[in-house]
Protein backbone atom coordinates (compact mmCIF):
# COMPACT_ATOMS: atom_id res chain seq x y z
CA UNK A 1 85.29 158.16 110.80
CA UNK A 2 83.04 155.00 110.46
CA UNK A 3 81.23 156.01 113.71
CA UNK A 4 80.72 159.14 115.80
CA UNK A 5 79.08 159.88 118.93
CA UNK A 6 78.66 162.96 121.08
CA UNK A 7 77.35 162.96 124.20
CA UNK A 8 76.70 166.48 126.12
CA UNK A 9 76.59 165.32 130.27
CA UNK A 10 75.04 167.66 132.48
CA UNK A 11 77.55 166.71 135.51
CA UNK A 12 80.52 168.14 137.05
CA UNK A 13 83.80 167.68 135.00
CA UNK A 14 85.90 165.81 137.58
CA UNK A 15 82.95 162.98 137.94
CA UNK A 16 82.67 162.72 133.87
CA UNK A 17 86.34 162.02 133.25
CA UNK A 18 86.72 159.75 136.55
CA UNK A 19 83.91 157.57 134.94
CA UNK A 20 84.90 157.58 131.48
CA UNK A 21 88.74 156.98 132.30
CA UNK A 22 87.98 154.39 135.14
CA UNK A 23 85.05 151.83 132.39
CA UNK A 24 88.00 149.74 131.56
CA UNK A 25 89.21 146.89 132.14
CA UNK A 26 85.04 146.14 132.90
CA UNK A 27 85.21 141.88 133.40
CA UNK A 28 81.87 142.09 132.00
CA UNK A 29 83.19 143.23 128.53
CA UNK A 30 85.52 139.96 128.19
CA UNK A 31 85.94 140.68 124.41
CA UNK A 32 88.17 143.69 125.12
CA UNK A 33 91.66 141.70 125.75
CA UNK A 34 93.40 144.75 126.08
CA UNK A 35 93.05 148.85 126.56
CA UNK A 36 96.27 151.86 125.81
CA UNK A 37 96.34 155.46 126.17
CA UNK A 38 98.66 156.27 122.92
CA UNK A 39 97.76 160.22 123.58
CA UNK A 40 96.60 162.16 126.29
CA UNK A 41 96.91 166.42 126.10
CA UNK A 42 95.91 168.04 128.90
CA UNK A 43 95.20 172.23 128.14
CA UNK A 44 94.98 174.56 131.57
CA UNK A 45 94.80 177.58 129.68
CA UNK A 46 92.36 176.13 127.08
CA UNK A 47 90.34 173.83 130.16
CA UNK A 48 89.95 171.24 127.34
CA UNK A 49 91.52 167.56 127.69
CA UNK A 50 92.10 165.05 124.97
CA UNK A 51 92.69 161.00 124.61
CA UNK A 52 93.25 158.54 122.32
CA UNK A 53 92.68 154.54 123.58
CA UNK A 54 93.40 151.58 121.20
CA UNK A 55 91.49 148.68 122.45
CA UNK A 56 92.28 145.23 121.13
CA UNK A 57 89.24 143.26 120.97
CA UNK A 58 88.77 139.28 119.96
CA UNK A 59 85.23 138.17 119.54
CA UNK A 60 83.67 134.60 119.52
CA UNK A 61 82.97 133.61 115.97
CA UNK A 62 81.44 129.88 114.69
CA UNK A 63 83.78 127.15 115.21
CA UNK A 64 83.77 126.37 111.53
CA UNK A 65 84.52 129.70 110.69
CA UNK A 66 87.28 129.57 112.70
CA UNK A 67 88.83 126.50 111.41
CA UNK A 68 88.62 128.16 107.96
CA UNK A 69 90.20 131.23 108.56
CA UNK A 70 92.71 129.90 111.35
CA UNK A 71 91.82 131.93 113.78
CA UNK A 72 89.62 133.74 115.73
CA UNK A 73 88.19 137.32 115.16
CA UNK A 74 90.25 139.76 116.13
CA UNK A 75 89.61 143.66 115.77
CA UNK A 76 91.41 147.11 116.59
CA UNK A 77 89.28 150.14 117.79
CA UNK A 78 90.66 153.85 118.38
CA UNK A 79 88.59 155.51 120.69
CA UNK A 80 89.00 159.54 121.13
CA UNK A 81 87.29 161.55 123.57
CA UNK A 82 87.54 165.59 124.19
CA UNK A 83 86.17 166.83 126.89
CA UNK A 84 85.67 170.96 126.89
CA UNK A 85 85.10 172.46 130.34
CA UNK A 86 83.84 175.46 129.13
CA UNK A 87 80.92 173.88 127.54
């Protein structure tokens, strides 16, 4: 991947996935236009939970720019996330 990030959170599981699932649609973030879950797996036996998000994002770009390229800037991101309660 282009970009990676862990991040290890010393709180209870329920609270860390409650957040994490619940940050979007944030009218703050006005660039993200739109958020899907393509993939969620959920593991009892394992206690381990995955999901994948594709976010469609359009960001503001220089007016000339976008008369030159027709449009505006548009982007895809895939987040994925694992969470492990036995860590």
């Amino acid at each position: 991947p282009l970009y990676n990030n862990q991040h290890l959170l010393d709180f209870e599981w329920g609270v860390v996935t409650a957040a994490f699932l619940q940050k979007f649609p944030d009218p703050s973030l006005k660039h993200v236009k739109n958020v899907e879950t393509v993939n969620r797996c959920i593991c009892p036996k394992k206690k381990t939970m995955d999901v994948r998000r594709v976010f469609y994002c359009m960001f503001p770009i220089p007016k000339l720019a976008e008369k030159l390229l027709g449009k505006r800037a548009t982007v895809i991101c895939v987040e994925e996330a694992h969470w492990d309660l036995n860590r």
